[in-house]
Protein backbone atom coordinates (compact mmCIF):
# COMPACT_ATOMS: atom_id res chain seq x y z
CA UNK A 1 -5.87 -12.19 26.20
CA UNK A 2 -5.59 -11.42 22.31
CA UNK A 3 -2.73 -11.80 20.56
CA UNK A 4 -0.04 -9.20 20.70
CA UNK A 5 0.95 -9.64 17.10
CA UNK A 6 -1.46 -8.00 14.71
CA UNK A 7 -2.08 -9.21 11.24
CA UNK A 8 -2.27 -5.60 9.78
CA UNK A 9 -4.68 -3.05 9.68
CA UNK A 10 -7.52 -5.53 8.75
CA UNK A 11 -7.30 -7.64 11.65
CA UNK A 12 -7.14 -3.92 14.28
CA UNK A 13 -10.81 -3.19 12.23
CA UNK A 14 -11.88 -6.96 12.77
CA UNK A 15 -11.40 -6.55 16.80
CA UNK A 16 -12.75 -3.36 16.69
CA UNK A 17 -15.98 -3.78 14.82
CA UNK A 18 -15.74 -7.24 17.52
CA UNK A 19 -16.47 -4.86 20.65
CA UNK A 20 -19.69 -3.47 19.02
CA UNK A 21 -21.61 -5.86 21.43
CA UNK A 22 -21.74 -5.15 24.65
CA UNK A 23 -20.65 -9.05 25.67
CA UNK A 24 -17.65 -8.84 23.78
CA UNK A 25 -16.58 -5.43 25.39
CA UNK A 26 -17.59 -6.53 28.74
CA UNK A 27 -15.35 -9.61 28.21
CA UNK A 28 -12.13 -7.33 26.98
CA UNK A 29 -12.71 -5.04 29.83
CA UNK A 30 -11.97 -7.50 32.21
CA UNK A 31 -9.12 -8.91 30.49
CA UNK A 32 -6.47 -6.25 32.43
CA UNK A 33 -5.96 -6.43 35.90
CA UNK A 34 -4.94 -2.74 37.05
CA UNK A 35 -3.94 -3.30 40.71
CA UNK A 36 -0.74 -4.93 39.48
CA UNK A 37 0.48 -1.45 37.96
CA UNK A 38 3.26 0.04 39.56
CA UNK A 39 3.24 3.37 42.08
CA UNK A 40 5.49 5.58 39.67
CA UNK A 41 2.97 5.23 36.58
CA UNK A 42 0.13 5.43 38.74
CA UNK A 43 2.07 8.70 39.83
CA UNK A 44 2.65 9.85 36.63
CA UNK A 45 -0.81 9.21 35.21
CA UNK A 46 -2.62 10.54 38.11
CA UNK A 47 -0.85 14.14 37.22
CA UNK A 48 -2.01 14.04 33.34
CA UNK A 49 -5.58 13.38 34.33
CA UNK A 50 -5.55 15.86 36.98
CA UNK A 51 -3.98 18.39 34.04
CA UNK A 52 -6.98 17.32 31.73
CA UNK A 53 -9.23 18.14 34.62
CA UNK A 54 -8.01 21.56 35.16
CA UNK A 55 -7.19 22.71 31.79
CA UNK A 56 -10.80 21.08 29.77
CA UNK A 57 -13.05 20.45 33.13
CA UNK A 58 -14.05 16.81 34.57
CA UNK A 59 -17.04 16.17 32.09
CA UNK A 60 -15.29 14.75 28.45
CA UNK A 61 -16.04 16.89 25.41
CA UNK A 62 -14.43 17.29 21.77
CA UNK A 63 -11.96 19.84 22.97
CA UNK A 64 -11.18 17.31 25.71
CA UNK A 65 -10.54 14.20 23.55
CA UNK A 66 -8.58 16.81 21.19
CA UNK A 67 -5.71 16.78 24.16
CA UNK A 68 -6.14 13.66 25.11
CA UNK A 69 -5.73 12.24 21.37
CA UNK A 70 -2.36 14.85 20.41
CA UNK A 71 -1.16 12.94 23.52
CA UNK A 72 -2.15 9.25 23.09
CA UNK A 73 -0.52 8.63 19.93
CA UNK A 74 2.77 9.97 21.39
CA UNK A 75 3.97 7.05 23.34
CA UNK A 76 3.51 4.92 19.94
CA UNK A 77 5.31 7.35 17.72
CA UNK A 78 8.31 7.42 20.52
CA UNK A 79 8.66 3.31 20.60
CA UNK A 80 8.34 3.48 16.66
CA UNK A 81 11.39 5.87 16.68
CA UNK A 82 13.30 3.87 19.77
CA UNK A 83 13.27 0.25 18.58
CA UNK A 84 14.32 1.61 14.84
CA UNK A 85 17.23 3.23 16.81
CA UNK A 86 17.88 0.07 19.21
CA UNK A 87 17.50 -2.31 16.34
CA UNK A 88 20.61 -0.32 13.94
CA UNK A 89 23.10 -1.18 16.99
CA UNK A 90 21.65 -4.81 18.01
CA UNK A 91 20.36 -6.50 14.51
CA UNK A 92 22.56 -9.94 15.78
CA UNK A 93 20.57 -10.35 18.51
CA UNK A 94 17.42 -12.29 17.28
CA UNK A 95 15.51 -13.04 19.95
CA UNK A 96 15.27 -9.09 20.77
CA UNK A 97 14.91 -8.14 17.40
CA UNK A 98 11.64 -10.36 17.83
CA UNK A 99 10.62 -8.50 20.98
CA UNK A 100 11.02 -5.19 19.64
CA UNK A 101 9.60 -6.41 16.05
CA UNK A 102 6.31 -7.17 18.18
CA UNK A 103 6.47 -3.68 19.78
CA UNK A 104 6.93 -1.91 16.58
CA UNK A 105 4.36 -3.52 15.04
CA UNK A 106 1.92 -2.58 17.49
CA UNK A 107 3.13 1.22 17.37
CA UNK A 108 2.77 1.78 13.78
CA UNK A 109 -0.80 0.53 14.15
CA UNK A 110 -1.64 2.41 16.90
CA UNK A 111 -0.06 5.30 16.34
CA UNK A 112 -1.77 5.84 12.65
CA UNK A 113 -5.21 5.04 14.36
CA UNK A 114 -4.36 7.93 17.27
CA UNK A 115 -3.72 10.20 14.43
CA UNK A 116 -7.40 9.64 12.70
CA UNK A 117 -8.67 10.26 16.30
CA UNK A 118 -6.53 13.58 16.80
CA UNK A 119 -7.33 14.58 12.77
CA UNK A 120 -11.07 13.74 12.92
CA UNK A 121 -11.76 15.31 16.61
CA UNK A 122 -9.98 18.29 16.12
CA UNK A 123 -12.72 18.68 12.75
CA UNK A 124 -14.94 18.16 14.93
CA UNK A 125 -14.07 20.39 18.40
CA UNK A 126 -13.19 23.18 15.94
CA UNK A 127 -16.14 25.44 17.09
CA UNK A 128 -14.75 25.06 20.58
CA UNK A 129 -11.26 25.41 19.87
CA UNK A 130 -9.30 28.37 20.92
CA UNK A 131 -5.93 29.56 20.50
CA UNK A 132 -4.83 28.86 24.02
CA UNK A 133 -6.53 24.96 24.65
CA UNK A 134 -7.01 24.31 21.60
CA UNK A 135 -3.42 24.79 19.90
CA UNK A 136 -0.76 25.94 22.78
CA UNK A 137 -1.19 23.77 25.45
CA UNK A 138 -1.50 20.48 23.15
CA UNK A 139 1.66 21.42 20.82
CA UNK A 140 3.70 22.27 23.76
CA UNK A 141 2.57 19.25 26.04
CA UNK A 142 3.08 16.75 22.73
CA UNK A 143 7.06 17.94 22.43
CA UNK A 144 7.42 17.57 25.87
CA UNK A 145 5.71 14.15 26.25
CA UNK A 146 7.56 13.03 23.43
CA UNK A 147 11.07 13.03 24.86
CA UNK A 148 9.24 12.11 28.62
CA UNK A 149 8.18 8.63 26.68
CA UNK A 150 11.60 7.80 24.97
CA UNK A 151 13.12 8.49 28.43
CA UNK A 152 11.11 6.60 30.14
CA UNK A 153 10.78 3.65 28.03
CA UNK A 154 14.96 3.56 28.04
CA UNK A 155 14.57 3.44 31.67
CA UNK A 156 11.67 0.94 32.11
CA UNK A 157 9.47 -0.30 29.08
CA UNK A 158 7.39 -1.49 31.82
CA UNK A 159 7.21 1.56 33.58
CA UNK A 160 6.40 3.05 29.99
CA UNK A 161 3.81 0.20 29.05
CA UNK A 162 2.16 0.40 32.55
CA UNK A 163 1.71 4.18 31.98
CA UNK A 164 -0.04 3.51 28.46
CA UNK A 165 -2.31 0.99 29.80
CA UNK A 166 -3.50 3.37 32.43
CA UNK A 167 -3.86 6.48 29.78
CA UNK A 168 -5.88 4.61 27.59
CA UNK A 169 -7.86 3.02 30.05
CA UNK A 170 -9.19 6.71 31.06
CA UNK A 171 -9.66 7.47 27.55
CA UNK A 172 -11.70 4.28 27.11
CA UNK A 173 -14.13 5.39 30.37
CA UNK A 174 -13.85 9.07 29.02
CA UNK A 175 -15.93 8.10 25.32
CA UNK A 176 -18.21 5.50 27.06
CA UNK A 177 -19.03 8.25 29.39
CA UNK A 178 -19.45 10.62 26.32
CA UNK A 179 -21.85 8.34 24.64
CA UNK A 180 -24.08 7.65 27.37
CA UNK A 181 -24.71 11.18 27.92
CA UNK A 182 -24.91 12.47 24.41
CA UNK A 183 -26.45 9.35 22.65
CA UNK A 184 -29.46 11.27 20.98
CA UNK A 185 -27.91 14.11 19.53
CA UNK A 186 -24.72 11.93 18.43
CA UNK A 187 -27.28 9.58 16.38
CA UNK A 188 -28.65 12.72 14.94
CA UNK A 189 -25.61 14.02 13.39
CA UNK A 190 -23.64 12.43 10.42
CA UNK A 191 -19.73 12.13 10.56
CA UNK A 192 -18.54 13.64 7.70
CA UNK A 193 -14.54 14.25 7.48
CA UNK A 194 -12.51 13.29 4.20
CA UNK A 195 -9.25 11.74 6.52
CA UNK A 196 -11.89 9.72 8.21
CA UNK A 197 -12.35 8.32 4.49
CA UNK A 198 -8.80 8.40 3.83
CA UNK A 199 -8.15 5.99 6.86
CA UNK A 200 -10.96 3.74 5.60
CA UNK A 201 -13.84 4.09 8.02
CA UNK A 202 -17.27 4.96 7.22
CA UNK A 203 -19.32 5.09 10.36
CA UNK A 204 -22.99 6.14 9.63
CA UNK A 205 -23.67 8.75 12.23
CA UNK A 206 -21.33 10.33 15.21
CA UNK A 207 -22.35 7.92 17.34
CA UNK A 208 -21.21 5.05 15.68
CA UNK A 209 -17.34 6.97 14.88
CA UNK A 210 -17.31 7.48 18.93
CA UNK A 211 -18.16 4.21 19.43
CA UNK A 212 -15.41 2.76 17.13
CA UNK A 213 -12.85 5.46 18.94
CA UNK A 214 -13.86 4.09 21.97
CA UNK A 215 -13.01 0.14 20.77
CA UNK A 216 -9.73 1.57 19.27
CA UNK A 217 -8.58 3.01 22.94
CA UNK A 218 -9.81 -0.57 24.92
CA UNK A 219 -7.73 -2.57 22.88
CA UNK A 220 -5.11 -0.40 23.02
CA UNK A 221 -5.02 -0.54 26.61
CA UNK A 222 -5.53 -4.62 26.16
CA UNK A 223 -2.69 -5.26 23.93
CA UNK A 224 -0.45 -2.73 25.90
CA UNK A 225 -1.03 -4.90 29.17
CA UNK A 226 -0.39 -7.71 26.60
CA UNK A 227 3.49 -6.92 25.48
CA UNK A 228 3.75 -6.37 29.21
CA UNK A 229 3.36 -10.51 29.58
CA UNK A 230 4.47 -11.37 26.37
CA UNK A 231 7.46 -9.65 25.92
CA UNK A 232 8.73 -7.65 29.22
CA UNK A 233 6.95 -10.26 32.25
């Protein structure tokens, strides 16, 4: 399993642009074992998808990934926020300034590559969007969510980490099941977005951005199963 500790931004595009062959993805997907994961996240994460379901149908779409996105980069934003608050009352304890250092790390990552994913989709799902779907029930889910993750993660950060592993993991399966069944007409279309550019990613066609989403979510699941052994085990 890859380290938990990135080198910055750089090294997050180096894995990424890594899982472009199928070997290499292959390989990552089998670094997490999910039967180890605990009944209350499985609980927890079992209600979300079966939201998704009801609210944007079974089959993923832009509008889907919209709500899925507003919602994945919430757990990272809340653990940013948490181990800035935990660290102000326990800076003399080193060793778990180190633990949280390597969970804060990850977050701000993470969190600024969920928001190109929620920023970029929502360009693109805007011909599908609606006032209901498309704003209300994301908004209102994200402030909710929000305070669900800092509350959980005070309780158990395993608990909390378990959850993430098993959200991304369905967003990972979500865009490979995307791709396979829209491959031609995502090769046909370009990606054009100016925060896409801002981030710093060029991908050539819509396939290739989807594809590179897709990467982003795996190792996010992978390194979230990582802190679990690393830092929490």
């Amino acid at each position: 399993m890859a380290s938990v500790v990135y080198e910055g931004k750089e090294d997050f595009e180096r894995r990424v642009r890594a899982l472009q062959t199928k070997k290499n993805r292959k390989m990552a997907e089998a670094e997490v074992d999910l039967s180890s994961i605990g009944i209350i996240p499985r609980m927890i994460a079992h209600v979300l998808f079966v939201l998704f379901r009801i609210f944007y149908g079974k089959q993923p779409s832009p509008l889907k990934f919209k709500a899925i996105e507003v919602l994945a980069r919430i757990p990272y934003q809340s653990w940013e926020s948490l181990v800035f608050v935990v660290l102000t009352v326990f800076f003399s304890n080193e060793q778990l300034a180190i633990r949280l250092g390597k969970l804060g790390r990850f977050a701000s990552i993470a969190q600024e590559n969920e928001t190109m994913h929620v920023v970029v989709i929502s360009h693109l799902a805007r011909k599908q969007s609606d006032l209901i779907r498309g704003v209300a029930i994301p908004a209102v889910s994200a402030f909710f969510y929000y305070w669900f993750c800092i509350v959980f993660a005070l309780v158990s950060k395993k608990w909390a980490l378990e959850l993430n592993v098993l959200f991304e993991n369905h967003a990972y399966y979500q865009y490979d099941t995307y791709l396979s069944a829209h491959a031609q007409n995502l090769k046909a279309n370009t990606c054009s977005c100016d925060y896409l550019t801002f981030y710093g990613r060029n991908p050539k066609d819509l396939h290739e951005f989807f594809e590179l989403v897709r990467n982003d979510e795996l190792i996010h699941r992978n390194m979230s199963a990582a802190l679990l052994t690393d830092i929490y085990a």
